[in-house]
C-alpha atoms as a PDB file:
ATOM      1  CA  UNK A   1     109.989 -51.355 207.273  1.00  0.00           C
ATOM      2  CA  UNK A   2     106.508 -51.622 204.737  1.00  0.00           C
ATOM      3  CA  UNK A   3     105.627 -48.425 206.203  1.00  0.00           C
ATOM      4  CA  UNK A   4     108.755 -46.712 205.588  1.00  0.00           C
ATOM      5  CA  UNK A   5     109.317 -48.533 202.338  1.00  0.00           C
ATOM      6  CA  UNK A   6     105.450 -47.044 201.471  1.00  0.00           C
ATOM      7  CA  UNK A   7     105.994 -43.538 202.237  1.00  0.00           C
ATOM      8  CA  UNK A   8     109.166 -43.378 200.234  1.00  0.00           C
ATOM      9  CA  UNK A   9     107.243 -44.468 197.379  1.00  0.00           C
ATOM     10  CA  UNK A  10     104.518 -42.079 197.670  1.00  0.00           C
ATOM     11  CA  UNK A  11     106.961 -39.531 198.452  1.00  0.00           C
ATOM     12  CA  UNK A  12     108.703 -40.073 194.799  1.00  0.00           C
ATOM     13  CA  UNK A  13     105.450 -40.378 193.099  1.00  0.00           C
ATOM     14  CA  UNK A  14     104.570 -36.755 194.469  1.00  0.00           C
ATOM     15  CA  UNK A  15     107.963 -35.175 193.018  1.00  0.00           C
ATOM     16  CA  UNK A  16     107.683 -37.328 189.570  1.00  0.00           C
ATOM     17  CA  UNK A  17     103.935 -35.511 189.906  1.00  0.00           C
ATOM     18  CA  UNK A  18     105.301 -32.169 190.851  1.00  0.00           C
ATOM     19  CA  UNK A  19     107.953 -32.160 188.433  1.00  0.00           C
ATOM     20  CA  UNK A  20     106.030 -32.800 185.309  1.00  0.00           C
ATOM     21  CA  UNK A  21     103.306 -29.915 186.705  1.00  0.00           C
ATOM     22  CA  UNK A  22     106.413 -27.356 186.229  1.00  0.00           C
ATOM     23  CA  UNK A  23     107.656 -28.765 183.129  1.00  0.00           C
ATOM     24  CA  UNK A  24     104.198 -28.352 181.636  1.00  0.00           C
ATOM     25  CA  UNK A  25     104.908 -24.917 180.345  1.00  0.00           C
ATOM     26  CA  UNK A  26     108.655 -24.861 179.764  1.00  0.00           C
ATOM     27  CA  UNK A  27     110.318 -25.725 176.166  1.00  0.00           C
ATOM     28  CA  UNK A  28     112.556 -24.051 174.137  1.00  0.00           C
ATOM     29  CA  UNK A  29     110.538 -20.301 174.107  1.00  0.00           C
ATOM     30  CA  UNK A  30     109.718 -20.529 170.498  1.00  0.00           C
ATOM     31  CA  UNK A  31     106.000 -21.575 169.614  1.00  0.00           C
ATOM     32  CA  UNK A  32     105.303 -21.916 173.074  1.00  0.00           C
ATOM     33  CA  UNK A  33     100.813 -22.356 173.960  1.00  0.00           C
ATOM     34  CA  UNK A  34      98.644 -19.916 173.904  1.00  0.00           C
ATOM     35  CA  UNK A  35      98.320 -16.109 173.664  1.00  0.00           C
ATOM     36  CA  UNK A  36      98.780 -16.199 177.332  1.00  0.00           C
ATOM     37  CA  UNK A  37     102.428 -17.959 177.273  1.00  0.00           C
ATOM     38  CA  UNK A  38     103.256 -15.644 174.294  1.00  0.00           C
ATOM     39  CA  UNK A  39     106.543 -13.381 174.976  1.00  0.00           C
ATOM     40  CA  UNK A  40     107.206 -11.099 172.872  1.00  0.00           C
ATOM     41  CA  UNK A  41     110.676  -8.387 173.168  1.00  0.00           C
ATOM     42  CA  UNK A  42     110.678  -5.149 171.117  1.00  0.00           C
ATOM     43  CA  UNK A  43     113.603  -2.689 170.743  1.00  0.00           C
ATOM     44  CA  UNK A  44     111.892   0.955 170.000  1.00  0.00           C
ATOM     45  CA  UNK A  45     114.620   3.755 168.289  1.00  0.00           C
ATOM     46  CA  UNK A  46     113.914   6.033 171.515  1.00  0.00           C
ATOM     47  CA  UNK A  47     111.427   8.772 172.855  1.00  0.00           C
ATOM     48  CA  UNK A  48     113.030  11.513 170.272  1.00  0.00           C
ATOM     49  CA  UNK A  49     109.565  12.959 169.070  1.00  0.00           C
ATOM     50  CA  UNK A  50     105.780  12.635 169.618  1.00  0.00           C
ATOM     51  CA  UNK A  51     104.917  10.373 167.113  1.00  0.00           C
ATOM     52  CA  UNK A  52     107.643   8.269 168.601  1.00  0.00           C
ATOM     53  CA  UNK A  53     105.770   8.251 172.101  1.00  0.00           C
ATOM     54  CA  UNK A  54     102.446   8.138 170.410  1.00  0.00           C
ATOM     55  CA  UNK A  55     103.496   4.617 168.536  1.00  0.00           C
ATOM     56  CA  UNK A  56     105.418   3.488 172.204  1.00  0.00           C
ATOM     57  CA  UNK A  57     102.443   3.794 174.047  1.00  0.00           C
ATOM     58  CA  UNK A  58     100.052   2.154 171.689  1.00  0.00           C
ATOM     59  CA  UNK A  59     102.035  -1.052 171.127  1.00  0.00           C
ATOM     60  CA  UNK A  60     101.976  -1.312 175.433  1.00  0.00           C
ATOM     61  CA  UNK A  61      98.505  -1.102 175.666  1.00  0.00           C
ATOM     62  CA  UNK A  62      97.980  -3.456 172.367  1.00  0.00           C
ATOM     63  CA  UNK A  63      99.485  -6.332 173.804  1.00  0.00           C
ATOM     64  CA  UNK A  64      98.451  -5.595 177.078  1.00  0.00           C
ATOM     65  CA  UNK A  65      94.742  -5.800 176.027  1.00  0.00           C
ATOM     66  CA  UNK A  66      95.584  -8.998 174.205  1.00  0.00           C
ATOM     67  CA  UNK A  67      97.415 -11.278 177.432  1.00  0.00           C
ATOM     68  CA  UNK A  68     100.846 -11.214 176.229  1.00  0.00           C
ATOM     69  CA  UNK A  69     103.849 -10.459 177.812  1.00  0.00           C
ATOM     70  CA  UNK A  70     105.813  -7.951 176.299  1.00  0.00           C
ATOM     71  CA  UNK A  71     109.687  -7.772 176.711  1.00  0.00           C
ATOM     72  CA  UNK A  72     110.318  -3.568 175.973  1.00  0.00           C
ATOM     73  CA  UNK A  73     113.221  -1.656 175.497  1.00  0.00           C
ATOM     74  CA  UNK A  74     114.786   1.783 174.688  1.00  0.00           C
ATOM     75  CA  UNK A  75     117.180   2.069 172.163  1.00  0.00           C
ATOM     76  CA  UNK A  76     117.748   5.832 173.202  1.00  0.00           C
ATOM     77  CA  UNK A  77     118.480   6.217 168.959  1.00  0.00           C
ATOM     78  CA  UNK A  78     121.596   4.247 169.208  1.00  0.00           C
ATOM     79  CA  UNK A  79     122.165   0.879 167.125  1.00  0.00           C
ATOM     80  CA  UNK A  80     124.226  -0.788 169.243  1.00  0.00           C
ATOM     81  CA  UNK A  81     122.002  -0.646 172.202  1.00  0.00           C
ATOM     82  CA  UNK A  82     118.936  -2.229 170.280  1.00  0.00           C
ATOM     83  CA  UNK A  83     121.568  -4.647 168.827  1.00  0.00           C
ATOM     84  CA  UNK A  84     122.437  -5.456 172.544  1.00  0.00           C
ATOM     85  CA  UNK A  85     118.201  -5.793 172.985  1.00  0.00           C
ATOM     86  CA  UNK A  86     117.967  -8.113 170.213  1.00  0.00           C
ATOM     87  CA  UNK A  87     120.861 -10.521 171.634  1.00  0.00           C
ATOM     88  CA  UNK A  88     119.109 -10.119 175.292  1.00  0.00           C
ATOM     89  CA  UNK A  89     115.902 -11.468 173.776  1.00  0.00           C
ATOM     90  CA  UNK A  90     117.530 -14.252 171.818  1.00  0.00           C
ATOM     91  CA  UNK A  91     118.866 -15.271 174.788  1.00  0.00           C
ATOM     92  CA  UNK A  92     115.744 -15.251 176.992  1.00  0.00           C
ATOM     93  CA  UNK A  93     114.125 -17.224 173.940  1.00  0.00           C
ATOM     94  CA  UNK A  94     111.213 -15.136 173.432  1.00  0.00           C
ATOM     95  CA  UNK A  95     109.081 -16.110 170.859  1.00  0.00           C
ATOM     96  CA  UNK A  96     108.564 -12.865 168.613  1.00  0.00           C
ATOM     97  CA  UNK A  97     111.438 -10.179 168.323  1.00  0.00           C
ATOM     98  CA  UNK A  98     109.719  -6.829 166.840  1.00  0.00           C
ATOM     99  CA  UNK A  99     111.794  -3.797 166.135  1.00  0.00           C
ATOM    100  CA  UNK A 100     111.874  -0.646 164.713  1.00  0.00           C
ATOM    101  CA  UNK A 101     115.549   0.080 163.382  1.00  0.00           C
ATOM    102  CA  UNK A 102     117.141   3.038 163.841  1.00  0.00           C
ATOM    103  CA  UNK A 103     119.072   2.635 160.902  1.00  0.00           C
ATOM    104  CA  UNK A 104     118.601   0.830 157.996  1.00  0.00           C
ATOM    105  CA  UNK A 105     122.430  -0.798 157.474  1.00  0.00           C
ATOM    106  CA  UNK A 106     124.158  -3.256 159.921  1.00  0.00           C
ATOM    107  CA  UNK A 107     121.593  -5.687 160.844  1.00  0.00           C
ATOM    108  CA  UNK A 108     122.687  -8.738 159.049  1.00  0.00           C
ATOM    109  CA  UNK A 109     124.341 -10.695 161.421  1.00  0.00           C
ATOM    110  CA  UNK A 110     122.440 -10.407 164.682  1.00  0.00           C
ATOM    111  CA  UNK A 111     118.956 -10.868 162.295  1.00  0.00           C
ATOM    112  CA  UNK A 112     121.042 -13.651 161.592  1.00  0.00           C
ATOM    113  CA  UNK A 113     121.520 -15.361 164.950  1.00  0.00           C
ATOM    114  CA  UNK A 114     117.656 -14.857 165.788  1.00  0.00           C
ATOM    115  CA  UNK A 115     117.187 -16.946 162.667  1.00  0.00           C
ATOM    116  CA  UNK A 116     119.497 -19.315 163.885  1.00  0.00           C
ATOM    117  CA  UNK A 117     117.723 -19.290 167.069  1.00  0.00           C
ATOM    118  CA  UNK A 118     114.601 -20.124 165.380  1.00  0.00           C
ATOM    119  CA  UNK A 119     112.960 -16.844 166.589  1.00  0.00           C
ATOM    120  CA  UNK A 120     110.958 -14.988 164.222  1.00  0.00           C
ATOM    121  CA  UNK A 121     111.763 -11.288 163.584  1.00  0.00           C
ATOM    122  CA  UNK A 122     109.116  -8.504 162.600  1.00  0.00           C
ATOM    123  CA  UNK A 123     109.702  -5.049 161.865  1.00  0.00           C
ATOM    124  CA  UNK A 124     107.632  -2.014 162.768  1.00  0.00           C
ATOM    125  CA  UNK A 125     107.901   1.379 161.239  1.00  0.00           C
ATOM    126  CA  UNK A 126     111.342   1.068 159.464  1.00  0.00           C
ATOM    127  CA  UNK A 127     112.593  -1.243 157.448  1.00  0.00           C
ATOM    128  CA  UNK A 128     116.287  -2.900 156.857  1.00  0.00           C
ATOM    129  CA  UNK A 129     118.271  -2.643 153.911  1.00  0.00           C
ATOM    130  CA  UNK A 130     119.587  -6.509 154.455  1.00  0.00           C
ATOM    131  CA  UNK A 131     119.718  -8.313 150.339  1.00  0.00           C
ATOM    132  CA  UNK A 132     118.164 -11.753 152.801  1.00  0.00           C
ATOM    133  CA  UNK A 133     114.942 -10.867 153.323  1.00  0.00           C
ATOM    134  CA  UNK A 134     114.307 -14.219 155.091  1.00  0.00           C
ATOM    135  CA  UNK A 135     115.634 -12.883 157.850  1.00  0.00           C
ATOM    136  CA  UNK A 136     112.523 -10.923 159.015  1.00  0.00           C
ATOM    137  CA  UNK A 137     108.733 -12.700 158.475  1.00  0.00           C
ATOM    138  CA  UNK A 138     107.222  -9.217 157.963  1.00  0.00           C
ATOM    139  CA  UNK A 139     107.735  -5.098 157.601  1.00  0.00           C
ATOM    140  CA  UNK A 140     104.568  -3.217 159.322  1.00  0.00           C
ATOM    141  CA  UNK A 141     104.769   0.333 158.454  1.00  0.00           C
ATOM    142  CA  UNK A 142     104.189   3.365 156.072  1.00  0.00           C
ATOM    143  CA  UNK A 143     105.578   4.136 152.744  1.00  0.00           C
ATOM    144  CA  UNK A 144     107.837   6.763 153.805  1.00  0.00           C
ATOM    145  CA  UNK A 145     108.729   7.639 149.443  1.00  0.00           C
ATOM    146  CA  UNK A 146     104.667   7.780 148.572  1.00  0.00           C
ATOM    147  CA  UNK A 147     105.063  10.263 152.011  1.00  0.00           C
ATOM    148  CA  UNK A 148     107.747  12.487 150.228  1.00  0.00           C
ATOM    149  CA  UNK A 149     105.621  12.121 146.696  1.00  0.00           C
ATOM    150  CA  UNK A 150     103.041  13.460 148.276  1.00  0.00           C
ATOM    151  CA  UNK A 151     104.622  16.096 149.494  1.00  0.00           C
ATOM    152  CA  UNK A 152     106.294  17.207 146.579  1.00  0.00           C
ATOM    153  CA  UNK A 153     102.636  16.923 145.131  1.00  0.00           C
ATOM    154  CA  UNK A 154     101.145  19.416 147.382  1.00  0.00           C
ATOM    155  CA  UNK A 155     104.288  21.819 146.647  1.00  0.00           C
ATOM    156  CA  UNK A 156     103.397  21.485 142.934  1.00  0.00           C
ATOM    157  CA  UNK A 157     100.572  22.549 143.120  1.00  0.00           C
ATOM    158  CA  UNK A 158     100.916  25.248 145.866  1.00  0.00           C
ATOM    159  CA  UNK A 159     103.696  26.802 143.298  1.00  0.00           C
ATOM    160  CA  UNK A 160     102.171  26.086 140.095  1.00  0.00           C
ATOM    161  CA  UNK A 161     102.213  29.526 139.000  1.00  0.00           C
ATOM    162  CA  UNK A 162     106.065  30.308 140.791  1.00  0.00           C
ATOM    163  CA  UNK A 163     109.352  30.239 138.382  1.00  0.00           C
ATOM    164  CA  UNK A 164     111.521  29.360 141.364  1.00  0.00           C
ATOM    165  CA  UNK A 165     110.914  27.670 144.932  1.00  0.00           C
ATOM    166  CA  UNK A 166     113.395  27.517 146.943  1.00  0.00           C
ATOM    167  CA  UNK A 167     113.017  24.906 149.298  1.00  0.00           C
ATOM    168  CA  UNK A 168     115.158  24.093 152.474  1.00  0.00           C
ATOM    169  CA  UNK A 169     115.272  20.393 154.161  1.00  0.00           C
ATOM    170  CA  UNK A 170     115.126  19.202 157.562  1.00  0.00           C
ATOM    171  CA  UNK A 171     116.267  15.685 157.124  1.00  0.00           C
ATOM    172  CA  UNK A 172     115.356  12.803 159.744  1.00  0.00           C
ATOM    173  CA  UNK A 173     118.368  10.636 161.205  1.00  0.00           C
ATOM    174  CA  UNK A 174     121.121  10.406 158.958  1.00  0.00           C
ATOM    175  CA  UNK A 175     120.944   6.905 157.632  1.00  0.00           C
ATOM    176  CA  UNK A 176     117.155   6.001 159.017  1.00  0.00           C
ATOM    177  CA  UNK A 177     114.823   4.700 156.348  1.00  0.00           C
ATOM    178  CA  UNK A 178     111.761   7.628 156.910  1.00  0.00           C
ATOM    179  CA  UNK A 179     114.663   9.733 156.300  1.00  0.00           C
ATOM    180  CA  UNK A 180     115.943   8.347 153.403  1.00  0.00           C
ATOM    181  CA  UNK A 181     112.456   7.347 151.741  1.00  0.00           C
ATOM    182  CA  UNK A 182     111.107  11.054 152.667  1.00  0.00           C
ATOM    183  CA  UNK A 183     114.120  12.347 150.640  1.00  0.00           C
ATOM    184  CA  UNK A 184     113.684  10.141 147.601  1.00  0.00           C
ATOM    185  CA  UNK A 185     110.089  10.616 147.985  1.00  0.00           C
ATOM    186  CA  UNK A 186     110.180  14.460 147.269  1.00  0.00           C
ATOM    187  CA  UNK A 187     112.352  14.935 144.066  1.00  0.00           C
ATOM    188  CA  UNK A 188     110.822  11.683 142.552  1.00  0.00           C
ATOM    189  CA  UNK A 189     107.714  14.075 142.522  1.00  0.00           C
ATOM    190  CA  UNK A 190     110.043  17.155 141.218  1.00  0.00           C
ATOM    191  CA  UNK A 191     111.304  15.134 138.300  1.00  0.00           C
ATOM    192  CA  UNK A 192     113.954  17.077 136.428  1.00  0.00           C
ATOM    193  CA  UNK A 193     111.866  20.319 136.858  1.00  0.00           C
ATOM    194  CA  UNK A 194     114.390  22.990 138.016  1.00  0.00           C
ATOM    195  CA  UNK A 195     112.182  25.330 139.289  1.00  0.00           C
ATOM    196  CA  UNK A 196     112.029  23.201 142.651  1.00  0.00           C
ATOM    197  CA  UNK A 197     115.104  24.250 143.998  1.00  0.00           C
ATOM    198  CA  UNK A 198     116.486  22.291 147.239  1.00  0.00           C
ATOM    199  CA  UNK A 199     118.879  24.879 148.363  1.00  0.00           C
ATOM    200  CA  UNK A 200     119.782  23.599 151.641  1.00  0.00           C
ATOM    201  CA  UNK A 201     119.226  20.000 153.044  1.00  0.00           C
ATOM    202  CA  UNK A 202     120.430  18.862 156.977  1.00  0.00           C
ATOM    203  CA  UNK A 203     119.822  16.625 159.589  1.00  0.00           C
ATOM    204  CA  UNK A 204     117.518  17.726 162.674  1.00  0.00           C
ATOM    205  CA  UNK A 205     117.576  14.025 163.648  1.00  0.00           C
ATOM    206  CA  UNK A 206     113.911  14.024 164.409  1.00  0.00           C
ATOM    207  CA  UNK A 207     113.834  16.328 167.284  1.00  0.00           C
ATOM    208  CA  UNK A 208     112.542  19.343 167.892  1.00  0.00           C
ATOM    209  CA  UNK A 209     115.494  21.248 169.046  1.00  0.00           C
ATOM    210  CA  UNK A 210     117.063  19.774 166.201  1.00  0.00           C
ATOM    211  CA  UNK A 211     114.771  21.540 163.839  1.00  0.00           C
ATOM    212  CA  UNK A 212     114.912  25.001 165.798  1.00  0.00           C
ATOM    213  CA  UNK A 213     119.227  24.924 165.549  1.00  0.00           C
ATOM    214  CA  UNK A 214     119.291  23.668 161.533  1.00  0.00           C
ATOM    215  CA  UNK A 215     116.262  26.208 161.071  1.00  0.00           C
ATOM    216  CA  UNK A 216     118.293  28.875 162.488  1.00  0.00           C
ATOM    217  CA  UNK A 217     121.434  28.417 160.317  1.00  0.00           C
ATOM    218  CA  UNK A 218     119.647  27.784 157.361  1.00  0.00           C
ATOM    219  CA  UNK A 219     117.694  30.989 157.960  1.00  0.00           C
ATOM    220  CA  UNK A 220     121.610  32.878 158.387  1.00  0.00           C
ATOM    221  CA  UNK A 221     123.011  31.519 155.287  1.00  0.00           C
ATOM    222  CA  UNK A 222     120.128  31.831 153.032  1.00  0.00           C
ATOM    223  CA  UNK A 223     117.809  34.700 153.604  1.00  0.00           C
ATOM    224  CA  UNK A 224     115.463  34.158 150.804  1.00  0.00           C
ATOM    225  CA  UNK A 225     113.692  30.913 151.756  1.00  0.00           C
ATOM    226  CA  UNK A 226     110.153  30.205 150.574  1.00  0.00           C
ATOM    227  CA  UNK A 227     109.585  26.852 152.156  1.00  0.00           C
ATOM    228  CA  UNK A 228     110.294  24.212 154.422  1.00  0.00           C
ATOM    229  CA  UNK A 229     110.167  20.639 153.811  1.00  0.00           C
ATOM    230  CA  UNK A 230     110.546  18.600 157.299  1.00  0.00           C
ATOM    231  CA  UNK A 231     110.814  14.882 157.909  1.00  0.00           C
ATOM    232  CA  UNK A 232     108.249  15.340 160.778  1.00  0.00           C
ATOM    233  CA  UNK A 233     105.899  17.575 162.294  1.00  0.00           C
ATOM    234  CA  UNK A 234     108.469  18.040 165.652  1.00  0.00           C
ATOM    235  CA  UNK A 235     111.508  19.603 163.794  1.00  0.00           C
ATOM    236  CA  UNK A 236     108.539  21.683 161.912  1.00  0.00           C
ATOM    237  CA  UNK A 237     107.543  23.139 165.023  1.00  0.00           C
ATOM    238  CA  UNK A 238     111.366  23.924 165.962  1.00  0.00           C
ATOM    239  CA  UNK A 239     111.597  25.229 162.309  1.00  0.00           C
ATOM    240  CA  UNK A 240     108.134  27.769 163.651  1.00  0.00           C
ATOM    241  CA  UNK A 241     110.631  28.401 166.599  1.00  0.00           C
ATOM    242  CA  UNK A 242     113.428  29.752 164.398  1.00  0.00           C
ATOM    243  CA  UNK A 243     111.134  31.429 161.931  1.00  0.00           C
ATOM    244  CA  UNK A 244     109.741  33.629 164.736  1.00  0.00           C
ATOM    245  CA  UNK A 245     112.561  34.532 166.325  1.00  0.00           C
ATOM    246  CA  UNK A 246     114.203  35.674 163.088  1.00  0.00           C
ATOM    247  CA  UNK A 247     110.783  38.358 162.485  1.00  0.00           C
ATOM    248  CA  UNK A 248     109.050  35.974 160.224  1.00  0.00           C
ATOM    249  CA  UNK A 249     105.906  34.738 160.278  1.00  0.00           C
ATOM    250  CA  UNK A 250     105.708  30.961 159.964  1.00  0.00           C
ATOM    251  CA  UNK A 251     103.275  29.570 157.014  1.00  0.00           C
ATOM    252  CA  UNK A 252     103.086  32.767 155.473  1.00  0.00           C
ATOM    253  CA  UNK A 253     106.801  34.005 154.888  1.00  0.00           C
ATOM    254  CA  UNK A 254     107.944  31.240 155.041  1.00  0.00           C
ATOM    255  CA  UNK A 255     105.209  28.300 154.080  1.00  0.00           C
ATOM    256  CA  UNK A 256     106.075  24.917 156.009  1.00  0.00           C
ATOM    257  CA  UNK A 257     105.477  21.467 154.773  1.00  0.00           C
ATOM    258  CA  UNK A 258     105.500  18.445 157.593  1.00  0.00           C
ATOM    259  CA  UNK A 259     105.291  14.027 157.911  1.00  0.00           C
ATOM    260  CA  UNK A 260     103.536  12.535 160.704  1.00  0.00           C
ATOM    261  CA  UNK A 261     100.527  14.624 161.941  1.00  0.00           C
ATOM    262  CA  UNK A 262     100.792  14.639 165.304  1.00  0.00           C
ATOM    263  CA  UNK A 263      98.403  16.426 167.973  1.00  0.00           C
ATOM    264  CA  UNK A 264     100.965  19.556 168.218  1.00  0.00           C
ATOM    265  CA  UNK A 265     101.418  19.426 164.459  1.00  0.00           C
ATOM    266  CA  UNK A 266      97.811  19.449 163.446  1.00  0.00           C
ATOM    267  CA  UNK A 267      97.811  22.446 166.187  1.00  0.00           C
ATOM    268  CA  UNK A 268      99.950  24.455 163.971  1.00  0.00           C
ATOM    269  CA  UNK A 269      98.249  23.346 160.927  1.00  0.00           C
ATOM    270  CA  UNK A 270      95.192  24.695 162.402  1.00  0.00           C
ATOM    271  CA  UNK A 271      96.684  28.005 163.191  1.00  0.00           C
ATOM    272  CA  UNK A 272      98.231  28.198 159.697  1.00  0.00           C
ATOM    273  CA  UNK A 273     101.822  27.727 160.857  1.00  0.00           C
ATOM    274  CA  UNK A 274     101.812  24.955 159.096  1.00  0.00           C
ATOM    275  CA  UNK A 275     100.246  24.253 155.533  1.00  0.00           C
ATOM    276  CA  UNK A 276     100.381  20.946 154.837  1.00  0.00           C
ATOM    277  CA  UNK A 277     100.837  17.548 156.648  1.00  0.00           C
ATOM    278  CA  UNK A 278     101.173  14.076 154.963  1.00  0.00           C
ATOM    279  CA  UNK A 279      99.984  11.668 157.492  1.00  0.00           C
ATOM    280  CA  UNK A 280     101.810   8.899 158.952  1.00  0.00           C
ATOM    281  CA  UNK A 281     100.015   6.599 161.771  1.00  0.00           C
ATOM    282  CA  UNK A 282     102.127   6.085 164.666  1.00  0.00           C
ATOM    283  CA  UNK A 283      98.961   3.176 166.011  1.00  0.00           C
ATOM    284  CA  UNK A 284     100.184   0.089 164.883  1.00  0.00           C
ATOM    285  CA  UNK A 285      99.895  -1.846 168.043  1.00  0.00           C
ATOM    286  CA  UNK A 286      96.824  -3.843 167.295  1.00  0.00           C
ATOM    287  CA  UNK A 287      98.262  -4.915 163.877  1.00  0.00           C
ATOM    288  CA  UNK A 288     101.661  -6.143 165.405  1.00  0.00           C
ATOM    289  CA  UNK A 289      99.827  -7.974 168.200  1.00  0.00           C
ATOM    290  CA  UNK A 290      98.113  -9.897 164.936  1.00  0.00           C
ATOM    291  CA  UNK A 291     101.237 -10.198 163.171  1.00  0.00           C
ATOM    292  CA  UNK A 292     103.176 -11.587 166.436  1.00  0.00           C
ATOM    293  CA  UNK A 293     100.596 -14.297 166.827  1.00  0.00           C
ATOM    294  CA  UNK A 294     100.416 -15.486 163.831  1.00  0.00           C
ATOM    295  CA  UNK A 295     103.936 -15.971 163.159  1.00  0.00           C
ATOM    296  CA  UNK A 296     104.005 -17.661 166.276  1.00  0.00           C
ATOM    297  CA  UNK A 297     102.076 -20.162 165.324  1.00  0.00           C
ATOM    298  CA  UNK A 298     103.788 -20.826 162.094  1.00  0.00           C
ATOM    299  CA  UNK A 299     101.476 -19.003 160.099  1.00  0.00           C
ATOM    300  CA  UNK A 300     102.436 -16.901 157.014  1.00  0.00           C
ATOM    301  CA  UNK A 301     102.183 -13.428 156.804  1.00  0.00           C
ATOM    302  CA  UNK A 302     102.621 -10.834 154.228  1.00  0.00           C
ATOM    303  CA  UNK A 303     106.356  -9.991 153.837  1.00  0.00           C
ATOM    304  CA  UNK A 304     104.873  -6.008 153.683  1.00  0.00           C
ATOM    305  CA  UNK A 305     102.076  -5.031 155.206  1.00  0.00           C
ATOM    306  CA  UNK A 306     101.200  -0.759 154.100  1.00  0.00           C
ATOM    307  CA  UNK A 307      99.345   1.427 156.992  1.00  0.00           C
ATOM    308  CA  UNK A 308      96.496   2.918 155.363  1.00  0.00           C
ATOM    309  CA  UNK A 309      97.224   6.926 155.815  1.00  0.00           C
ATOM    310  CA  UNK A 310      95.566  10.263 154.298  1.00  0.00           C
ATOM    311  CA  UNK A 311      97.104  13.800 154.355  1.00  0.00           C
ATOM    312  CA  UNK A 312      95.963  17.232 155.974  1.00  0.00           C
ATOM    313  CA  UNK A 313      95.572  20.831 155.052  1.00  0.00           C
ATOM    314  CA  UNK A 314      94.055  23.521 157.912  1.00  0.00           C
ATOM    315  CA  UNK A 315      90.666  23.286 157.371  1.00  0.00           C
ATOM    316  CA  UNK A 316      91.381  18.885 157.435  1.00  0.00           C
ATOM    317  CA  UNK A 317      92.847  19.208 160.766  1.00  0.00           C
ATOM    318  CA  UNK A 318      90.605  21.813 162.582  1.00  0.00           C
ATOM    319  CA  UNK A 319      87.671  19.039 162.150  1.00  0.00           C
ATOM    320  CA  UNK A 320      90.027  16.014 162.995  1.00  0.00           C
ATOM    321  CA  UNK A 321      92.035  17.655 166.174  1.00  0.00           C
ATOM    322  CA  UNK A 322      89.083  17.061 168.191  1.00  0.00           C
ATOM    323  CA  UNK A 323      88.685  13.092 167.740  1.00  0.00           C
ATOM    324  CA  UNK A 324      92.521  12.799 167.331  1.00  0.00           C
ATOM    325  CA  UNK A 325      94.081   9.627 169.405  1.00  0.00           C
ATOM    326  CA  UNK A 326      97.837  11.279 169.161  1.00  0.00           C
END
């Protein structure tokens, strides 16, 4: 009977032991140890363009490098289904949620329930249009209007001596904040100055075939076009598409103006298909990796953080192509 009574004792002492070795690293998700318990989940917009895949792939190997999990997910450019993301990461109680919105409106109430949650929120690339801006710790990403001013700047100048430009759009994603910004951005640098005349302005919703089909009805309805001002450098290169299927020559004809610089847009710039490219970084893993960690920890970061980006002409991008990450 001492024997038996002595081995049920040790017995319960090994699963009191056991079971406080497994519950060393549970808790609630949120502020959990070390970089190496750190989850975080981020919703990206989709795979719609290069820069897109460019920024994709350099957040995965950013927090891969650092030790952290990372929870990813493909919006496919649809709000719901990174709304849907968002709720499946609340409920796995990560400790970050990062995301780059596809649109700006509608975010309120899930941004809401990670709050509630306790799970802090960071944004990447785009921004939200919600009046409570406690409901994010931080926006990492470009100024998408200084983007537009800049090149409206550029168009100034190239047409200083012109009495009329007439200028045709290719808009990003109706509704998305680089497409809204990008807008603003250009006839803030026009001003009330007529001569820079926006005769045509559509969506190409980022893509490339997008570009080429607006590109080739613009190019039917309004035969006398002297430039092209395009959200980024993919619909550009469908706009190049349409140009030279319609007899024109691309950068000459018809000059083209581009946001993003990208490895096939810098191409074009290079071969003068393009003129002009306002930079916008799509590497902004290593910064969110700090970010993530620090509002983990409880630390405060700024509420908007600015990517540090330059702009391009031909000559620009024929000596950066060949160190170019993207």
């Amino acid at each position: 009977m001492k024997k038996f009574i002595g081995l049920a004792v040790a017995g319960a002492l090994l699963v009191a032991m056991t079971g406080c070795a497994s519950g060393g690293s549970g808790g609630d998700g949120a502020g959990s140890g070390g970089d190496g318990d750190l989850v975080v989940g981020f919703s990206q917009v989709g795979a719609e363009s290069g820069w897109r895949t460019a920024n994709t792939k350099d957040i995965q190997r950013a927090f891969k490098d650092a030790g952290i999990e990372l929870k990813f997910s493909d919006a496919q450019g649809k709000q719901e289904n990174q709304i849907k993301a968002i709720r499946s990461y609340i409920q796995q109680q990560v400790d970050v949620i990062a995301f780059s919105p596809v649109v700006e409106s509608g975010w309120d109430t899930v941004l809401n329930e990670a709050k509630d949650a306790g799970i802090p929120v960071v944004l990447t690339d785009r921004s939200v249009d919600s009046k409570d801006d406690s409901l994010y710790e931080s926006f990492l990403g470009s100024d998408f209007i200084a983007e537009g001013e800049k090149a409206g700047e550029w168009i100034k100048t190239e047409y200083a001596d012109a009495d009329t430009v007439k200028i045709v759009e290719l808009q990003g994603t109706t509704g998305a904040a680089p497409a809204n910004d990008r807008a603003k951005g250009l006839r803030d640098a026009f001003g009330d100055d007529a001569k820079y005349d926006i005769i045509a302005s559509q969506t190409g919703d980022f893509t490339r075939a997008g570009g080429k089909q607006v590109m080739e009805a613009f190019l039917k309805s309004n035969p006398e076009i002297d430039l092209v001002y395009a959200h980024n450098d993919d619909m550009g290169l469908g706009a190049i598409e349409a140009i030279e299927a319609a007899g024109k020559t691309p950068g000459t004809d018809i000059k083209i103006v581009t946001v993003d610089a990208v490895h096939d847009g810098m191409q074009a710039l290079a071969d003068g298909k393009i003129n002009f490219i306002v930079e916008c970084s799509p590497l902004l893993g290593d910064q969110l990796v700090d970010i993530a960690q620090k509002v983990a920890a409880g630390e405060t970061v700024e509420k908007r953080i600015v990517t540090e980006e330059t702009t391009f002409t031909a000559d620009q991008a024929k000596e950066a192509l060949p160190d170019r990450q993207y």
